[in-house]
PDB file of N, CA and C in Angstrom:
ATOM      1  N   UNK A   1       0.840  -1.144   0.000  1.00  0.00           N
ATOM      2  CA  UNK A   1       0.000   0.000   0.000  1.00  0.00           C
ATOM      3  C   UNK A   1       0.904   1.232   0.000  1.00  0.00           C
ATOM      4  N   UNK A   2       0.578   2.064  -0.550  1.00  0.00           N
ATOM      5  CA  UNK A   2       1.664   3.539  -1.054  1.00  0.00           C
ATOM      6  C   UNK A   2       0.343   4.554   0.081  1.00  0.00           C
ATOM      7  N   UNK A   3       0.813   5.692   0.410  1.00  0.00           N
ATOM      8  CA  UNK A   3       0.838   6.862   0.800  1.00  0.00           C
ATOM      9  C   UNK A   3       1.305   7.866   0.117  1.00  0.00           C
ATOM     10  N   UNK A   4       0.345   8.706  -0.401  1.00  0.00           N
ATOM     11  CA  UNK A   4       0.836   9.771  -0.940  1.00  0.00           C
ATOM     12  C   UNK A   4       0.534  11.131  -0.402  1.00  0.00           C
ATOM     13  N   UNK A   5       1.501  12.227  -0.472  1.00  0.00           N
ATOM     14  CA  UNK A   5       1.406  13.958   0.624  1.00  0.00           C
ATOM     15  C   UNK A   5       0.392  14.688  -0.204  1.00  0.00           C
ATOM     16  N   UNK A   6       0.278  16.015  -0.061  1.00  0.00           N
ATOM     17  CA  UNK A   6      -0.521  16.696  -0.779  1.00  0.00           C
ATOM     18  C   UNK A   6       0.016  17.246  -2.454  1.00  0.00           C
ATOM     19  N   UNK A   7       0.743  16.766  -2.112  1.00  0.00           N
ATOM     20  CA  UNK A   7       1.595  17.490  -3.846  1.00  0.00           C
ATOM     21  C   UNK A   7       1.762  16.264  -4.901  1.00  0.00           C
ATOM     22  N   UNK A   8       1.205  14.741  -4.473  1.00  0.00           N
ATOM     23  CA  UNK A   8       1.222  13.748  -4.828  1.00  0.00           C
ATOM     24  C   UNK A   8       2.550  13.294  -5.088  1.00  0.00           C
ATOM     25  N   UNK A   9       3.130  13.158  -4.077  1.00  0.00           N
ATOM     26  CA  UNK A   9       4.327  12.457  -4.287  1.00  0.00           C
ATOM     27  C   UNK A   9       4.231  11.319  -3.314  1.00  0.00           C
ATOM     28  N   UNK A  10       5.122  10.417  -3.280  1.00  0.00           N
ATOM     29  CA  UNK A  10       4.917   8.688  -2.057  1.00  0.00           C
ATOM     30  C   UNK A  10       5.564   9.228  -1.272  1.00  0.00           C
ATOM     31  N   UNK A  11       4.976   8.968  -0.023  1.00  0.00           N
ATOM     32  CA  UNK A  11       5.642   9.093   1.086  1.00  0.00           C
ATOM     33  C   UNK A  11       6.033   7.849   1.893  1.00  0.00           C
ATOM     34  N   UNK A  12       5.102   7.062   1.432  1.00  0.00           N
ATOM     35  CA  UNK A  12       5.237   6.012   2.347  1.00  0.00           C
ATOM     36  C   UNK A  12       5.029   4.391   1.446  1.00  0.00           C
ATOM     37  N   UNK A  13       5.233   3.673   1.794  1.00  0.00           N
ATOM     38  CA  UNK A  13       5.336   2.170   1.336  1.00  0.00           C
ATOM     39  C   UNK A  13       4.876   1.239   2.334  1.00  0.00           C
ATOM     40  N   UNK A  14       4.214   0.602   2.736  1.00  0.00           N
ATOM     41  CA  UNK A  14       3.579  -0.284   3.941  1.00  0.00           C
ATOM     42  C   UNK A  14       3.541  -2.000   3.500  1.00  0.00           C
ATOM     43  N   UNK A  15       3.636  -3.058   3.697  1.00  0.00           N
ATOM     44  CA  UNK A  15       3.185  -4.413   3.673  1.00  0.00           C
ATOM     45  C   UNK A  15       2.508  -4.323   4.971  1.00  0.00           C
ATOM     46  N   UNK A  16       1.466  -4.576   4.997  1.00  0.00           N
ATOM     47  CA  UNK A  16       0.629  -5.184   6.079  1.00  0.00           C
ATOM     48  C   UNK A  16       0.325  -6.721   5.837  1.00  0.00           C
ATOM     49  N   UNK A  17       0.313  -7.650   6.951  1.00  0.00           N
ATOM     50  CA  UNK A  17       0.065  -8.709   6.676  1.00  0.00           C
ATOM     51  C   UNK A  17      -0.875  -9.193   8.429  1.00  0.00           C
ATOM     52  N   UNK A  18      -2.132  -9.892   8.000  1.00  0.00           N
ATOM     53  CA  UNK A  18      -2.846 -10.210   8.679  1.00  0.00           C
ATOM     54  C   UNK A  18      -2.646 -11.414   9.198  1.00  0.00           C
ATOM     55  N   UNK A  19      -2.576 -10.919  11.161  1.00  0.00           N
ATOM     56  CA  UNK A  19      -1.945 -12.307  11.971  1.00  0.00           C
ATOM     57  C   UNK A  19      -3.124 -13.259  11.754  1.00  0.00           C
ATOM     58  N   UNK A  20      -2.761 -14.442  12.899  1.00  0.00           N
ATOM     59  CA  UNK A  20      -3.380 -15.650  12.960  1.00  0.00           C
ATOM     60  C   UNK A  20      -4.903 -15.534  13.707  1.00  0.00           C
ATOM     61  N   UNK A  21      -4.766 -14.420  14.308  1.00  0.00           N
ATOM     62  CA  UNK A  21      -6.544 -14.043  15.065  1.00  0.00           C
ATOM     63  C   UNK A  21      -7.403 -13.578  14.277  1.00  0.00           C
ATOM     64  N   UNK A  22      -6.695 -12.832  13.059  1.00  0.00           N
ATOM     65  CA  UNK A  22      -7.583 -12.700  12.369  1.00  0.00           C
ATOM     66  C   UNK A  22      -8.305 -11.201  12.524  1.00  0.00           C
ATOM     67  N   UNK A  23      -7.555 -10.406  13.219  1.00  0.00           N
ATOM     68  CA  UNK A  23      -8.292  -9.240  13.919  1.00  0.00           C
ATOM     69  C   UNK A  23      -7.241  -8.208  13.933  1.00  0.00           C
ATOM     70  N   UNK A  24      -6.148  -7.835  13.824  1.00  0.00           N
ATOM     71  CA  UNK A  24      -4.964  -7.893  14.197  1.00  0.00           C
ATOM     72  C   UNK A  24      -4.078  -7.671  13.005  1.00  0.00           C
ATOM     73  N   UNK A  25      -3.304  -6.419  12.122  1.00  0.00           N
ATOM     74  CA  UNK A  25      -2.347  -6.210  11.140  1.00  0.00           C
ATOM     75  C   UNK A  25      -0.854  -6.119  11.739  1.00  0.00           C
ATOM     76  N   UNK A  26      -0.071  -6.781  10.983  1.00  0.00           N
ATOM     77  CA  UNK A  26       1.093  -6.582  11.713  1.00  0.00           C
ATOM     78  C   UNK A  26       2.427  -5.718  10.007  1.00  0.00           C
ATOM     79  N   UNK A  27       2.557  -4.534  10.738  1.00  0.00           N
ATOM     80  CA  UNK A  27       3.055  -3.801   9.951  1.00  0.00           C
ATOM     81  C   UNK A  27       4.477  -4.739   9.699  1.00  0.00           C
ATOM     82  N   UNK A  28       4.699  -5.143   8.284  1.00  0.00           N
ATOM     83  CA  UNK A  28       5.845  -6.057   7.959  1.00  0.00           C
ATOM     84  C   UNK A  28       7.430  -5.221   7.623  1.00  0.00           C
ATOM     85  N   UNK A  29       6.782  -4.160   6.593  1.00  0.00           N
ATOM     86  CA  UNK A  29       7.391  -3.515   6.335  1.00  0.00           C
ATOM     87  C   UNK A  29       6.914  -2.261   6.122  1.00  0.00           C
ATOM     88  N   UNK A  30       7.860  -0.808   6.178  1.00  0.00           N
ATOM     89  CA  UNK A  30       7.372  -0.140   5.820  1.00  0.00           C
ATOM     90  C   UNK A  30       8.868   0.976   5.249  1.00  0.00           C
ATOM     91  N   UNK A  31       8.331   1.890   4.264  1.00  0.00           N
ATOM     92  CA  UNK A  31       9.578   2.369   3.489  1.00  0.00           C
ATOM     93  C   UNK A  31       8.881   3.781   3.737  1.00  0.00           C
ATOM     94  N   UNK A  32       9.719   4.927   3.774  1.00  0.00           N
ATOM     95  CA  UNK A  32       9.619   5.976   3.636  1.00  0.00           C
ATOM     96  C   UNK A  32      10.171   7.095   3.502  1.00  0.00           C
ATOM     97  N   UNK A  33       9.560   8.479   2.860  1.00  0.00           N
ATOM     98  CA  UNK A  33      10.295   8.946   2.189  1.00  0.00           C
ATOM     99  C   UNK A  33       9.980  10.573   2.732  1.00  0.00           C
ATOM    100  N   UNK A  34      11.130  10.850   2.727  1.00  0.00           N
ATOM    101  CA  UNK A  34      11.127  12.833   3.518  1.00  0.00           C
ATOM    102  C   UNK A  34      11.729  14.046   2.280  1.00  0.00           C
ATOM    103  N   UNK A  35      10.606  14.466   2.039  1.00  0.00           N
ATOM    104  CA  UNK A  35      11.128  15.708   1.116  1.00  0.00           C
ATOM    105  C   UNK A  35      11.629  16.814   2.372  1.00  0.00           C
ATOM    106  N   UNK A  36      12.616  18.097   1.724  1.00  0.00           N
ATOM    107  CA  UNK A  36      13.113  19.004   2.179  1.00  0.00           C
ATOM    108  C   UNK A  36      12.122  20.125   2.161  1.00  0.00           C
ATOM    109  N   UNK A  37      11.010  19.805   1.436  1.00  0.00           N
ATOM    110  CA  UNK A  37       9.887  20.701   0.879  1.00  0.00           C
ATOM    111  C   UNK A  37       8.811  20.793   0.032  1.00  0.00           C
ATOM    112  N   UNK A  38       7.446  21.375   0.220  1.00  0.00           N
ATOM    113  CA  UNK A  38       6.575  21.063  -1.164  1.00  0.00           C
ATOM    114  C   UNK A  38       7.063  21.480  -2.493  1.00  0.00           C
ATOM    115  N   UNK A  39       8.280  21.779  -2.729  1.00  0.00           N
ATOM    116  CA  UNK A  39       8.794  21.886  -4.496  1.00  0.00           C
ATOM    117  C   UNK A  39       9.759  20.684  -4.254  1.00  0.00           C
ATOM    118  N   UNK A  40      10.487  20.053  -3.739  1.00  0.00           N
ATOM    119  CA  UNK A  40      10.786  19.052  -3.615  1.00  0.00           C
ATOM    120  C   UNK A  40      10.410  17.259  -5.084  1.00  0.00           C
ATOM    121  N   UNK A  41      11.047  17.244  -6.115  1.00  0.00           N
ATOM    122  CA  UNK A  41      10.609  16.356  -6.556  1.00  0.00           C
ATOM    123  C   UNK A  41      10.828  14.898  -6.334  1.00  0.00           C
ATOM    124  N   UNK A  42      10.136  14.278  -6.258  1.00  0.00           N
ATOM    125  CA  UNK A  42       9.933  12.696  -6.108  1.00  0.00           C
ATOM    126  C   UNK A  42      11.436  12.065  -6.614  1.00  0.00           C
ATOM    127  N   UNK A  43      11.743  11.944  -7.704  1.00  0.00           N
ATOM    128  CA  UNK A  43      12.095  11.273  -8.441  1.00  0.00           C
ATOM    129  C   UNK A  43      13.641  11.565  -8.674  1.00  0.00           C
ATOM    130  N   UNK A  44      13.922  12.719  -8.099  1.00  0.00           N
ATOM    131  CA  UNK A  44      15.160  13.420  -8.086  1.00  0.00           C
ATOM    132  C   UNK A  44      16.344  12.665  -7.097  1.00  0.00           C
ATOM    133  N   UNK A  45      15.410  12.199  -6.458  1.00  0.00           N
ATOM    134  CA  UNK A  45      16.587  11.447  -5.628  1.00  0.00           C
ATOM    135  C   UNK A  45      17.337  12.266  -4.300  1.00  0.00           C
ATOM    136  N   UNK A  46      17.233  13.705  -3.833  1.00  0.00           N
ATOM    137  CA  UNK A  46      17.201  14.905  -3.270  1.00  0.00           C
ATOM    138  C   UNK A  46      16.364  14.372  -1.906  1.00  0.00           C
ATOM    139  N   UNK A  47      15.984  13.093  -1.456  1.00  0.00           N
ATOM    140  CA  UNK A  47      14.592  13.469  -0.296  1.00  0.00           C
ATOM    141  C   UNK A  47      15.957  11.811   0.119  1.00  0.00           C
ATOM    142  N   UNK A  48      15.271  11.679   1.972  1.00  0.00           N
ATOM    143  CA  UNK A  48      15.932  11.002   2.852  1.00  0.00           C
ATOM    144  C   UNK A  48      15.124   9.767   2.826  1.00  0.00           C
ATOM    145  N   UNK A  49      15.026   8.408   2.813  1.00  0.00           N
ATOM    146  CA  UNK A  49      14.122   7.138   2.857  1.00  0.00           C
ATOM    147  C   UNK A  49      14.884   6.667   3.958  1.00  0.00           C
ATOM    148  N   UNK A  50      13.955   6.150   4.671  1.00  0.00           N
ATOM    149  CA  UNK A  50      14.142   4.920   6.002  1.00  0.00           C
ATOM    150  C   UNK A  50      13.446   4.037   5.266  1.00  0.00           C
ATOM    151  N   UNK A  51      14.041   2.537   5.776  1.00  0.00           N
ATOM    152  CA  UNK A  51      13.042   1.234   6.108  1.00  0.00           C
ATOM    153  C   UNK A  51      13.470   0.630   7.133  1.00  0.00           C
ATOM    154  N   UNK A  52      12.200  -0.047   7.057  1.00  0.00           N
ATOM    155  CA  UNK A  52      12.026  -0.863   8.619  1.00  0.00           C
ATOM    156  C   UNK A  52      11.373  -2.158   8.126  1.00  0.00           C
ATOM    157  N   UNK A  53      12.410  -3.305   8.388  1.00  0.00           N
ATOM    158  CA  UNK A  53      11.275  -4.548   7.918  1.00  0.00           C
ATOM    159  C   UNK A  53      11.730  -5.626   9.221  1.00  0.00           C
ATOM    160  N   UNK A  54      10.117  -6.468   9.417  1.00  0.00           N
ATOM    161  CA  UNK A  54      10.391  -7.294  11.008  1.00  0.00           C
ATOM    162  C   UNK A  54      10.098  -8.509   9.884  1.00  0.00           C
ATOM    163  N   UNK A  55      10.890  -9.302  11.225  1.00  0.00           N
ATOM    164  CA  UNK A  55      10.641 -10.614  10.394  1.00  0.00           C
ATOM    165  C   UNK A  55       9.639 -11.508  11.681  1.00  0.00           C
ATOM    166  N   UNK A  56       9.271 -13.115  11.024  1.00  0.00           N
ATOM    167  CA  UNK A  56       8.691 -13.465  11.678  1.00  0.00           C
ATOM    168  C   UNK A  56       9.361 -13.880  13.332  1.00  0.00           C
ATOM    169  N   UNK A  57      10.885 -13.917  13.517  1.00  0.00           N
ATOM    170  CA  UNK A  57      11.576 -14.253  14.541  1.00  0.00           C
ATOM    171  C   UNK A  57      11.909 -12.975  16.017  1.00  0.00           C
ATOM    172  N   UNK A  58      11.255 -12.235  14.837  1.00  0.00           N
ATOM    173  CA  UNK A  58      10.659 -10.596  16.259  1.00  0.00           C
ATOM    174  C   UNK A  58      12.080 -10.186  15.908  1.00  0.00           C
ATOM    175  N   UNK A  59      13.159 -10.293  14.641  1.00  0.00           N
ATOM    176  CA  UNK A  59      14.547  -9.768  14.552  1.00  0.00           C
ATOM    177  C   UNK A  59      13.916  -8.442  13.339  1.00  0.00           C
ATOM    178  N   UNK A  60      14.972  -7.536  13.314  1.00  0.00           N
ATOM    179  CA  UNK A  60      14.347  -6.011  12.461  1.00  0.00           C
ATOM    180  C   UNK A  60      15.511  -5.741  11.913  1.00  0.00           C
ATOM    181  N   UNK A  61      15.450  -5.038  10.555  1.00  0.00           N
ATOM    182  CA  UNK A  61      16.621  -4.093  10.057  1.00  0.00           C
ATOM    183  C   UNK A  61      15.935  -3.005   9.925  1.00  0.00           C
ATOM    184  N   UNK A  62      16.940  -2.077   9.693  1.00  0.00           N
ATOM    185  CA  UNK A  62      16.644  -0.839   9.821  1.00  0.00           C
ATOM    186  C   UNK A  62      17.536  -0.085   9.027  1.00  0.00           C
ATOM    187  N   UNK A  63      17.171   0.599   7.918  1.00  0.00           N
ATOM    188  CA  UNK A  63      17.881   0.828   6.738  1.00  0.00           C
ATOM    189  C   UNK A  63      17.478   2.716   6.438  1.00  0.00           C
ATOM    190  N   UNK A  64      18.555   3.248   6.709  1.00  0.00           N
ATOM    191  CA  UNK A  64      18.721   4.845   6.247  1.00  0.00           C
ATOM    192  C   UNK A  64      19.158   5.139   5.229  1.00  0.00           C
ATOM    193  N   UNK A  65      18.972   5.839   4.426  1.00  0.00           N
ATOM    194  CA  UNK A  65      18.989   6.604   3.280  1.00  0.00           C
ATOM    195  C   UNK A  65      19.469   8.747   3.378  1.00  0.00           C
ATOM    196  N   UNK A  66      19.962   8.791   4.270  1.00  0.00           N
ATOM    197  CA  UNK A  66      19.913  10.505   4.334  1.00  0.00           C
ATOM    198  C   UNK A  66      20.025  11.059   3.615  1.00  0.00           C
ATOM    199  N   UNK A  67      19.777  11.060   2.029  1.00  0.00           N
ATOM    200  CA  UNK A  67      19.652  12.072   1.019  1.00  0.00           C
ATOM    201  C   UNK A  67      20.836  11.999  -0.040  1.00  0.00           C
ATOM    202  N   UNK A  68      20.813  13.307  -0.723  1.00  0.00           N
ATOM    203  CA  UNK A  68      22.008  13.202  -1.637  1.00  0.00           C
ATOM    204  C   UNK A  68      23.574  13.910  -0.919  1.00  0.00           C
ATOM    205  N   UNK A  69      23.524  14.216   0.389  1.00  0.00           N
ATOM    206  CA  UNK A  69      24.954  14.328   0.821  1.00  0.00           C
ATOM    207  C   UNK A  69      25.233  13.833   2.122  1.00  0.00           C
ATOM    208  N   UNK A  70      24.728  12.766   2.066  1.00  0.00           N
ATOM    209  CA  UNK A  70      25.188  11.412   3.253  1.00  0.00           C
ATOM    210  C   UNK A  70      25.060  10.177   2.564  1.00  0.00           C
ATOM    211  N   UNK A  71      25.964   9.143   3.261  1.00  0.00           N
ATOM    212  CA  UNK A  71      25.873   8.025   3.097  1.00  0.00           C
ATOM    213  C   UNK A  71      24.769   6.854   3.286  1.00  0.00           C
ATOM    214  N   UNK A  72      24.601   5.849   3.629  1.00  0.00           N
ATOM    215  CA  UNK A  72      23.282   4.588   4.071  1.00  0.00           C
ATOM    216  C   UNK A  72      23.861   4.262   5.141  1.00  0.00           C
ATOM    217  N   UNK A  73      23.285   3.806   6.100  1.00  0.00           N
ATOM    218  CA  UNK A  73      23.287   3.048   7.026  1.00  0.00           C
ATOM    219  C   UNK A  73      22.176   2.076   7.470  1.00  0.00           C
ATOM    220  N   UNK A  74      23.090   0.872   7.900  1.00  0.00           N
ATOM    221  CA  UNK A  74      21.905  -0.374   8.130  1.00  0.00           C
ATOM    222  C   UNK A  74      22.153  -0.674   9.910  1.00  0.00           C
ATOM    223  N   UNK A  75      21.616  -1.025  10.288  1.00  0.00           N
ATOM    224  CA  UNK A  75      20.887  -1.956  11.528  1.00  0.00           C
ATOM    225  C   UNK A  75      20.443  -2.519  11.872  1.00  0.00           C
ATOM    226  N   UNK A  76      20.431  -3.744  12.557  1.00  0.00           N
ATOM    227  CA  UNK A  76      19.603  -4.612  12.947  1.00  0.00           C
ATOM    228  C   UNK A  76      20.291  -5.743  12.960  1.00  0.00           C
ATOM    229  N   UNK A  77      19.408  -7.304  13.369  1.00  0.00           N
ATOM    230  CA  UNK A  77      20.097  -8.447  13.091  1.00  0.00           C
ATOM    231  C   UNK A  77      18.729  -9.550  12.624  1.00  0.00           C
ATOM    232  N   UNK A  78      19.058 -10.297  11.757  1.00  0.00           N
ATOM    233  CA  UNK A  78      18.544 -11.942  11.711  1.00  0.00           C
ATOM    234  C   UNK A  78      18.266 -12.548  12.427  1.00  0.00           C
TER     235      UNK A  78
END
């Protein structure tokens, strides 16, 4: 499922996946994305993305993106 801001750009990226009760979403993954501003374009590559993905063993990574004048960084374990 995508999220989009008011200027229609993605902000967000989600997997939801429905537990075993049946009642209950458990956010799997989710990706997202930070403009500097509403002129800010999508596609430029200029905006910061995080992700966050859990697995079924309750272990997480955690993945940064800070833009076009920083590097990535990851976290987490298996």
């Amino acid at each position: 499922m995508w999220g989009y801001d008011e200027q229609g750009r993605r902000f967000c990226q989600l997997d939801l996946r429905l537990l075993d009760d049946g009642t209950r979403l458990l956010r799997r993954y989710v990706h997202t994305y930070e403009y500097d501003g509403p002129d800010a374009i999508e596609i430029s590559g200029a905006c910061r993305e995080g992700s966050l993905e859990l697995f079924p063993t309750g272990a997480a990574i955690r993945r940064r993106k800070p833009g076009p004048r920083g590097g990535s960084q990851r976290s987490g374990s298996r």
